[in-house]
PDB file of N, CA and C in Angstrom:
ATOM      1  N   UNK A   1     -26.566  46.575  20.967  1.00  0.00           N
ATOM      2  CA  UNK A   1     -25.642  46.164  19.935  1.00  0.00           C
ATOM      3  C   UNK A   1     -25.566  44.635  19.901  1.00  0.00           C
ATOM      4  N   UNK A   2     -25.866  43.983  18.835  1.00  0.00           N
ATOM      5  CA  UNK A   2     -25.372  42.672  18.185  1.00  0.00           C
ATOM      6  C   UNK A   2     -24.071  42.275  18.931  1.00  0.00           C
ATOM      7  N   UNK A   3     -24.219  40.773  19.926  1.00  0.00           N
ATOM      8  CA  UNK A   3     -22.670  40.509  20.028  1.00  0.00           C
ATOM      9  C   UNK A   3     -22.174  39.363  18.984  1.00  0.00           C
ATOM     10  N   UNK A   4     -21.393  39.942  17.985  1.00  0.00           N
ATOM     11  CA  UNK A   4     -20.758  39.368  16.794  1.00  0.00           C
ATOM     12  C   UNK A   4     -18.784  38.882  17.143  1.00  0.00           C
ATOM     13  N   UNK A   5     -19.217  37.762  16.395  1.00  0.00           N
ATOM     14  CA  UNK A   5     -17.504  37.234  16.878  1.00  0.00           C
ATOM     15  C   UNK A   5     -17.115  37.203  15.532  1.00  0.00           C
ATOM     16  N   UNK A   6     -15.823  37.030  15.090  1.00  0.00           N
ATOM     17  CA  UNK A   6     -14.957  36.691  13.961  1.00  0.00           C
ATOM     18  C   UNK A   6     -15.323  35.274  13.570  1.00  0.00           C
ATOM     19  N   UNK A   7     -15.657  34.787  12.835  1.00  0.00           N
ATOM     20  CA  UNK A   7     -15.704  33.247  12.225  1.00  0.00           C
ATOM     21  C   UNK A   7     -13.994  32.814  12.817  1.00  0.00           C
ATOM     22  N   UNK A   8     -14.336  31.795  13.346  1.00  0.00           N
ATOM     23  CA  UNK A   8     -13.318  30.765  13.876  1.00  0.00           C
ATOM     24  C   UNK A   8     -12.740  29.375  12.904  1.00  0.00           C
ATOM     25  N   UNK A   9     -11.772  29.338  12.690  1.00  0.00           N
ATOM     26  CA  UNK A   9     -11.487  28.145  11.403  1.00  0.00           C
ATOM     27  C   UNK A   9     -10.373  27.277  12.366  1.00  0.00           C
ATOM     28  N   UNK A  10     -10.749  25.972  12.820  1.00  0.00           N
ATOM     29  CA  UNK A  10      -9.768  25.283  12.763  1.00  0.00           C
ATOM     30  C   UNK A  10      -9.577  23.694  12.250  1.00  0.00           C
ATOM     31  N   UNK A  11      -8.318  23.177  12.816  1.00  0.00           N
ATOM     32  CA  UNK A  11      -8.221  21.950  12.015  1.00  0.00           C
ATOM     33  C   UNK A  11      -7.768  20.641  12.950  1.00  0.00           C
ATOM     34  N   UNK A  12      -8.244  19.695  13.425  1.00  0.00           N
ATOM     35  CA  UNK A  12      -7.923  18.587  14.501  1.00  0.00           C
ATOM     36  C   UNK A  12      -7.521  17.389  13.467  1.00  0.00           C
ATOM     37  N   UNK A  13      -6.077  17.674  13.542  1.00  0.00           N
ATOM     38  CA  UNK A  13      -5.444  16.367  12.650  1.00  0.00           C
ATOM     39  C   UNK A  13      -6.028  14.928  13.109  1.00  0.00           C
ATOM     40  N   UNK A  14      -6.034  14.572  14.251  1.00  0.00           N
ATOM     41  CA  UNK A  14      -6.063  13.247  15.035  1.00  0.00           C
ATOM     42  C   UNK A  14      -7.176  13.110  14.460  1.00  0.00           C
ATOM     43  N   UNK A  15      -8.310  13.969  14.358  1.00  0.00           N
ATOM     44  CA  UNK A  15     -10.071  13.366  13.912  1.00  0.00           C
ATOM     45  C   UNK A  15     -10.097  13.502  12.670  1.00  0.00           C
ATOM     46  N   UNK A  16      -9.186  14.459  11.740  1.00  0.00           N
ATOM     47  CA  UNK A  16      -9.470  14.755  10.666  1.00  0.00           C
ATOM     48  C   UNK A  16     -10.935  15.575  10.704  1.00  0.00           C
ATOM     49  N   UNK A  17     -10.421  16.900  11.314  1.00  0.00           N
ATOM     50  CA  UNK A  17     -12.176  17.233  11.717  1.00  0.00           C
ATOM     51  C   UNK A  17     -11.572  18.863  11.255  1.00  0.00           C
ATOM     52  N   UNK A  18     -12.366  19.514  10.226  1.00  0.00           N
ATOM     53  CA  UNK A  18     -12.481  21.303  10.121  1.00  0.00           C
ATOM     54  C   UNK A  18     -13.215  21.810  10.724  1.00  0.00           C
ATOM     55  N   UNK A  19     -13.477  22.560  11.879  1.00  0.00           N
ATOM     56  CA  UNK A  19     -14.654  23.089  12.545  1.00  0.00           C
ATOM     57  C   UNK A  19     -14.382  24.442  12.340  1.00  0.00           C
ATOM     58  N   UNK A  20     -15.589  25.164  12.049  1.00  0.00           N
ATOM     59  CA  UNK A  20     -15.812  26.615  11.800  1.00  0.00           C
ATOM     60  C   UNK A  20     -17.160  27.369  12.520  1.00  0.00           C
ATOM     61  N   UNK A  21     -16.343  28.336  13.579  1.00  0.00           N
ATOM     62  CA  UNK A  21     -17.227  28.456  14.189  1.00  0.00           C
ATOM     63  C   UNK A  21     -17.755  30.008  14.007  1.00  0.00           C
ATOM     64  N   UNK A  22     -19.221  30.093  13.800  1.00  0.00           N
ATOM     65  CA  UNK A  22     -19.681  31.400  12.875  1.00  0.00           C
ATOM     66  C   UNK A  22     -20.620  32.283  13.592  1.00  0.00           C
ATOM     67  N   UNK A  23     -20.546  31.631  15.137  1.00  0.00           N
ATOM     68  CA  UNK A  23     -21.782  32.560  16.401  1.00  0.00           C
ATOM     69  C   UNK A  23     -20.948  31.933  17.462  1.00  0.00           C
ATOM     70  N   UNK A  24     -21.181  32.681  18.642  1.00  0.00           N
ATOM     71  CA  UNK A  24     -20.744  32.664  19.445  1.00  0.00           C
ATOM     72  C   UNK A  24     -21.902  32.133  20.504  1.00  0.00           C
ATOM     73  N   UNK A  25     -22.962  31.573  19.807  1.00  0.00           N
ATOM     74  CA  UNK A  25     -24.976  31.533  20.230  1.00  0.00           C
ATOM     75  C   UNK A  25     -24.181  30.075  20.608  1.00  0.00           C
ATOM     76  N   UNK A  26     -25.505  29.741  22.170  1.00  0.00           N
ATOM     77  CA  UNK A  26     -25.583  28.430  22.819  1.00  0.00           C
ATOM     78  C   UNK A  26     -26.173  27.902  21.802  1.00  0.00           C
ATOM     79  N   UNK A  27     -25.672  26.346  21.666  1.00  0.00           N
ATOM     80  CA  UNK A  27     -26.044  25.086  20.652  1.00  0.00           C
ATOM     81  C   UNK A  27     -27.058  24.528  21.206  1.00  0.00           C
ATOM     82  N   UNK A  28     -28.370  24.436  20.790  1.00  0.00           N
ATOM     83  CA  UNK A  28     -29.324  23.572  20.996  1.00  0.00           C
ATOM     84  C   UNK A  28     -29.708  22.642  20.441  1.00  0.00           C
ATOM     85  N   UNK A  29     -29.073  22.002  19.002  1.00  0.00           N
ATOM     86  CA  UNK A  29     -29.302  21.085  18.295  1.00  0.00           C
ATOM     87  C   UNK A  29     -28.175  21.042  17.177  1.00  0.00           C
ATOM     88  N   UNK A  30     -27.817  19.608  16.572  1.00  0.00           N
ATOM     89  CA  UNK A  30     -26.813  19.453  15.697  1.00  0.00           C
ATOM     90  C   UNK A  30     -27.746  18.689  14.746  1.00  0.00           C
ATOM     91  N   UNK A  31     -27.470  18.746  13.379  1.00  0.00           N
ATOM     92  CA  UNK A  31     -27.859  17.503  12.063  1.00  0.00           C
ATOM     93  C   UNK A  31     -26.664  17.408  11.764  1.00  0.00           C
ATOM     94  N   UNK A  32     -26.851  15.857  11.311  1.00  0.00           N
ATOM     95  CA  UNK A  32     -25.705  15.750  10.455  1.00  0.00           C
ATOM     96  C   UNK A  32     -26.034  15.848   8.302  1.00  0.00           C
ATOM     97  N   UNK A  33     -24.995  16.405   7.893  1.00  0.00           N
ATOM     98  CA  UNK A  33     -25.939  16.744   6.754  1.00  0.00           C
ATOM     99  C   UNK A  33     -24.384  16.306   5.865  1.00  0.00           C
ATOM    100  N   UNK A  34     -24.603  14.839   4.546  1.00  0.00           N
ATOM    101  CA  UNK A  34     -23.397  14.016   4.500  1.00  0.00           C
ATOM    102  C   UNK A  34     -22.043  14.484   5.273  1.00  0.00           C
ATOM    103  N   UNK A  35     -21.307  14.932   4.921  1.00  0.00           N
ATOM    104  CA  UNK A  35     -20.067  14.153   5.810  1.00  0.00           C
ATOM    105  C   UNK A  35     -19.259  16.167   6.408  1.00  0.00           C
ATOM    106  N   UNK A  36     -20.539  16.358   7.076  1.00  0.00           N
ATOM    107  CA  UNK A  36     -20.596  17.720   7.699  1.00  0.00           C
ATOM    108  C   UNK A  36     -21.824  17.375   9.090  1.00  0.00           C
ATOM    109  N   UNK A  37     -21.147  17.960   9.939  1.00  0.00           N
ATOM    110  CA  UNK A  37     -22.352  18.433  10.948  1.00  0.00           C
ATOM    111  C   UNK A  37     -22.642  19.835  11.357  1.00  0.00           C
ATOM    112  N   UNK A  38     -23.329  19.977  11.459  1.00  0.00           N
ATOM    113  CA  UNK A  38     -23.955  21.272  11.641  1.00  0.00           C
ATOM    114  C   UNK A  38     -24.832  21.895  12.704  1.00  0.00           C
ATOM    115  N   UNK A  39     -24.451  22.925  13.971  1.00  0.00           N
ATOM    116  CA  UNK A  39     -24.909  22.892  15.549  1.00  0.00           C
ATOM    117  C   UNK A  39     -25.737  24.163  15.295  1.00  0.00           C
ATOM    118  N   UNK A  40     -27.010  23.906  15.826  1.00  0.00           N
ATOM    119  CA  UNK A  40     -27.920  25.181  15.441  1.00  0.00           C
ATOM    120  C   UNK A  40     -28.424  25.663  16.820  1.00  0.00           C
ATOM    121  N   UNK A  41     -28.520  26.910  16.937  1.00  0.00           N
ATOM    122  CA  UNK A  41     -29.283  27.894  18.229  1.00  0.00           C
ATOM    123  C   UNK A  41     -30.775  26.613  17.882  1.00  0.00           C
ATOM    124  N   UNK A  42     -31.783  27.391  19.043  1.00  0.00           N
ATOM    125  CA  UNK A  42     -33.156  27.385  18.959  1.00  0.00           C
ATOM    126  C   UNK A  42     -33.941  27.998  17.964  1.00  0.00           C
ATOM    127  N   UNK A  43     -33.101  29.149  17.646  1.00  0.00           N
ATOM    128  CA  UNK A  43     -33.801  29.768  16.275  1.00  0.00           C
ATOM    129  C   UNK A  43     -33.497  29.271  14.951  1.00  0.00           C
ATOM    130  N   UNK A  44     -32.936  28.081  15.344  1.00  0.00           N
ATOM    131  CA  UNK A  44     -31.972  27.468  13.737  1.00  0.00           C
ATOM    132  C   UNK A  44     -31.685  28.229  13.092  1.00  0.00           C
ATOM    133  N   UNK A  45     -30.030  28.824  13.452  1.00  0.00           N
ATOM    134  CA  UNK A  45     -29.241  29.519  13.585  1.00  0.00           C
ATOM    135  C   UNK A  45     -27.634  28.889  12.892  1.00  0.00           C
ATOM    136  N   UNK A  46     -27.193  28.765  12.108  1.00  0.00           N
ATOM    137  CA  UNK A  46     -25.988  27.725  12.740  1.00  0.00           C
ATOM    138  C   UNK A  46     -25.004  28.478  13.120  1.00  0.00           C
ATOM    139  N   UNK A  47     -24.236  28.000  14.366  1.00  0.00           N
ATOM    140  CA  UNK A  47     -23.062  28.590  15.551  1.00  0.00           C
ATOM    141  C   UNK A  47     -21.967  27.642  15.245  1.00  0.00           C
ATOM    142  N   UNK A  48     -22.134  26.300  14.308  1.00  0.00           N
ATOM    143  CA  UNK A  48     -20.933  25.746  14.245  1.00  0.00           C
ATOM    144  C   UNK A  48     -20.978  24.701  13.378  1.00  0.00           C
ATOM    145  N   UNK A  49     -19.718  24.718  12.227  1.00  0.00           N
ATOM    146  CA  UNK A  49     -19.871  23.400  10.883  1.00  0.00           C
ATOM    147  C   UNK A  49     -18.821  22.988  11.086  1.00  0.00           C
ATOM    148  N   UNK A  50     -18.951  21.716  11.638  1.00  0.00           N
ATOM    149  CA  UNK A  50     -17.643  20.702  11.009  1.00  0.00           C
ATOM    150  C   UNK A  50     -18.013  19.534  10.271  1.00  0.00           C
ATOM    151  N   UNK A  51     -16.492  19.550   9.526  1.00  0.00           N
ATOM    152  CA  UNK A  51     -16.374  18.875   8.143  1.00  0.00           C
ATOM    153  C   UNK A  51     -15.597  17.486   8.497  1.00  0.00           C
ATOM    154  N   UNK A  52     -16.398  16.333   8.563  1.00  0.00           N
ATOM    155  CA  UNK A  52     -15.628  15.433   8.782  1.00  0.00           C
ATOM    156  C   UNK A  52     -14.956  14.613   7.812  1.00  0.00           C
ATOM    157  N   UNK A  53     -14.080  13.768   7.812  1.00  0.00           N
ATOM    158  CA  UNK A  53     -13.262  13.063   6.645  1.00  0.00           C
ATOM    159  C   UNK A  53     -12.397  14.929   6.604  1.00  0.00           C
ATOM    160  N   UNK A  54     -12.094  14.956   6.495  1.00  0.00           N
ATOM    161  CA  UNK A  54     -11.673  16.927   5.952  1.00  0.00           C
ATOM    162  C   UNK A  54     -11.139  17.073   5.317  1.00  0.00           C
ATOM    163  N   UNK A  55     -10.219  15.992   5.331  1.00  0.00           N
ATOM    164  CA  UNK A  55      -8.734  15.875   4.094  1.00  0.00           C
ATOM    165  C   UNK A  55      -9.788  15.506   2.344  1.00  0.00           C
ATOM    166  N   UNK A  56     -10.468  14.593   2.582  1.00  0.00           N
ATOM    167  CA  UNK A  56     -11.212  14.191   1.229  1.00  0.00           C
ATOM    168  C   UNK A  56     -12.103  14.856   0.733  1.00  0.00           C
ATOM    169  N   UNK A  57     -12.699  16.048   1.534  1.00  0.00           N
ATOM    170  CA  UNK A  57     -13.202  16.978   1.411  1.00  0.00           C
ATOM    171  C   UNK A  57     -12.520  18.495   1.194  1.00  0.00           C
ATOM    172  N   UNK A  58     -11.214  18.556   1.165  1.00  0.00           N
ATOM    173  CA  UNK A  58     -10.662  19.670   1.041  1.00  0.00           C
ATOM    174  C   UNK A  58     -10.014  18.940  -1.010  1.00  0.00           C
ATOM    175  N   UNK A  59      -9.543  17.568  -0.465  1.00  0.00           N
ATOM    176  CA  UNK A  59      -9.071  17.175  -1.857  1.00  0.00           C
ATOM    177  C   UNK A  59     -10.244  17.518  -3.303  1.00  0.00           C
ATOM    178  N   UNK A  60     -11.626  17.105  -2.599  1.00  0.00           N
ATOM    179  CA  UNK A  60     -12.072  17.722  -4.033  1.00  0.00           C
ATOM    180  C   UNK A  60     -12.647  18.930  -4.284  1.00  0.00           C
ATOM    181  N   UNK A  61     -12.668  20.012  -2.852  1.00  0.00           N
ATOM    182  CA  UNK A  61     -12.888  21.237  -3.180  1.00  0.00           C
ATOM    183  C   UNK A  61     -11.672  21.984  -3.217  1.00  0.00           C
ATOM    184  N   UNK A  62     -10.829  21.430  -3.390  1.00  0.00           N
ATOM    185  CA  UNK A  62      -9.289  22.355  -3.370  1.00  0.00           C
ATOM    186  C   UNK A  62      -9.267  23.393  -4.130  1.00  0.00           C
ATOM    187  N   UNK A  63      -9.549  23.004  -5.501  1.00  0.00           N
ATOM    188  CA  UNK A  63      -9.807  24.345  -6.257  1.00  0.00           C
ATOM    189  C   UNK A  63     -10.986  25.307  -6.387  1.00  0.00           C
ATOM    190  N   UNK A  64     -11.785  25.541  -5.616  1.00  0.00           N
ATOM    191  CA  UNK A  64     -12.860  26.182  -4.985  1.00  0.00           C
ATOM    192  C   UNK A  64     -12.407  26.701  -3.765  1.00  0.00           C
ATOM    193  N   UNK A  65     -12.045  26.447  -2.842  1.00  0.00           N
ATOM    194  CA  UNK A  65     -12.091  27.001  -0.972  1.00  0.00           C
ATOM    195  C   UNK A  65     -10.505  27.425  -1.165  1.00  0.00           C
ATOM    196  N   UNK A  66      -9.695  26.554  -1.636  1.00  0.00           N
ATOM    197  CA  UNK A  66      -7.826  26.651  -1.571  1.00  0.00           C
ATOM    198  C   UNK A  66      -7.335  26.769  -0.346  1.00  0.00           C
ATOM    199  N   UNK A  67      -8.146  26.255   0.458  1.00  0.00           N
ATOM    200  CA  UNK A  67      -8.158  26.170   2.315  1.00  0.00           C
ATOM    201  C   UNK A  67      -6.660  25.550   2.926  1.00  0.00           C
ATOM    202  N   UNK A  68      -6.074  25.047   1.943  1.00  0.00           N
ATOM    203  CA  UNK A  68      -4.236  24.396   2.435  1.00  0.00           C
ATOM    204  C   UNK A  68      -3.500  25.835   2.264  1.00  0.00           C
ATOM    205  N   UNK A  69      -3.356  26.988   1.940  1.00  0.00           N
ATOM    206  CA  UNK A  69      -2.944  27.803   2.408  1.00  0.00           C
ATOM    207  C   UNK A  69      -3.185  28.435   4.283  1.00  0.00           C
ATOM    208  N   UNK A  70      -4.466  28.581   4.395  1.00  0.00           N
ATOM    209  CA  UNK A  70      -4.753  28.350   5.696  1.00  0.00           C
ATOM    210  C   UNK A  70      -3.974  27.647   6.461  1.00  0.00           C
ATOM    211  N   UNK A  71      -4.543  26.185   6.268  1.00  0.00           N
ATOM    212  CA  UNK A  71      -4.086  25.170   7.396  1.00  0.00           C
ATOM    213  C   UNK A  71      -2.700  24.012   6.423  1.00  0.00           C
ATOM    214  N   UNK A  72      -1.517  24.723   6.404  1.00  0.00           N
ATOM    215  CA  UNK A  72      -0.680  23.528   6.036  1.00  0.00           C
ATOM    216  C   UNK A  72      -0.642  22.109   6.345  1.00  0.00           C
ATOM    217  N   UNK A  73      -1.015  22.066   7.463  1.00  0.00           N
ATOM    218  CA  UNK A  73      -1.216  20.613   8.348  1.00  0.00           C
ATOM    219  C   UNK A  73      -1.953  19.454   7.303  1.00  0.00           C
ATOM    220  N   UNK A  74      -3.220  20.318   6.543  1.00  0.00           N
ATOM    221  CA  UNK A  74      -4.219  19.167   5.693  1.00  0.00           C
ATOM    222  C   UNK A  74      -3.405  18.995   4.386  1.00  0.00           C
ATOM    223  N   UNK A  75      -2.530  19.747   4.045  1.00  0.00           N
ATOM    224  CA  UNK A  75      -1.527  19.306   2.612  1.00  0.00           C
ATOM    225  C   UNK A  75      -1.330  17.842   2.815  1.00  0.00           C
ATOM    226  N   UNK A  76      -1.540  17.586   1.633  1.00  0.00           N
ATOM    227  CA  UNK A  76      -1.532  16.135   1.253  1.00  0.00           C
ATOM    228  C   UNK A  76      -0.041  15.784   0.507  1.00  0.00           C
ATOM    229  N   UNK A  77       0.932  14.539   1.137  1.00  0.00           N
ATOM    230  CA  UNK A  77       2.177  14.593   1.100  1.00  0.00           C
ATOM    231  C   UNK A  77       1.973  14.193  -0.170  1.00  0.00           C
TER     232      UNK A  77
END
């Protein structure tokens, strides 16, 4: 049997960082791909995306993702 985890969503105010984590697979390599990085197995795989800047990135996908229900913390005062 496949060991499968729940996608992981969180939010690090201090970095302004969204990390979403989508395998539970050892990281053998990261790109950065614009203002996202992205951690891939050996099989280039990805196990983990974070969104950096997050707030300016949630501001112009707000109406697409609507991700401030999620995480109140990134609401913009």
């Amino acid at each position: 049997m496949e060991n499968k985890i729940i996608p992981k969503l969180s939010y690090e105010p201090e970095a302004d960082v969204l990390s979403w984590e989508v395998s539970n697979a050892p990281i053998d390599y990261a790109e950065e791909v614009g203002d996202m990085i992205v951690h891939f197995t050996k099989d280039h795989k990805p196990v983990l995306i974070e969104v950096v800047r997050a707030k300016d990135f949630m501001k112009s996908a707000e109406h697409v993702v609507g991700m401030k229900r999620l995480h109140p913390e990134m609401a913009m005062a």
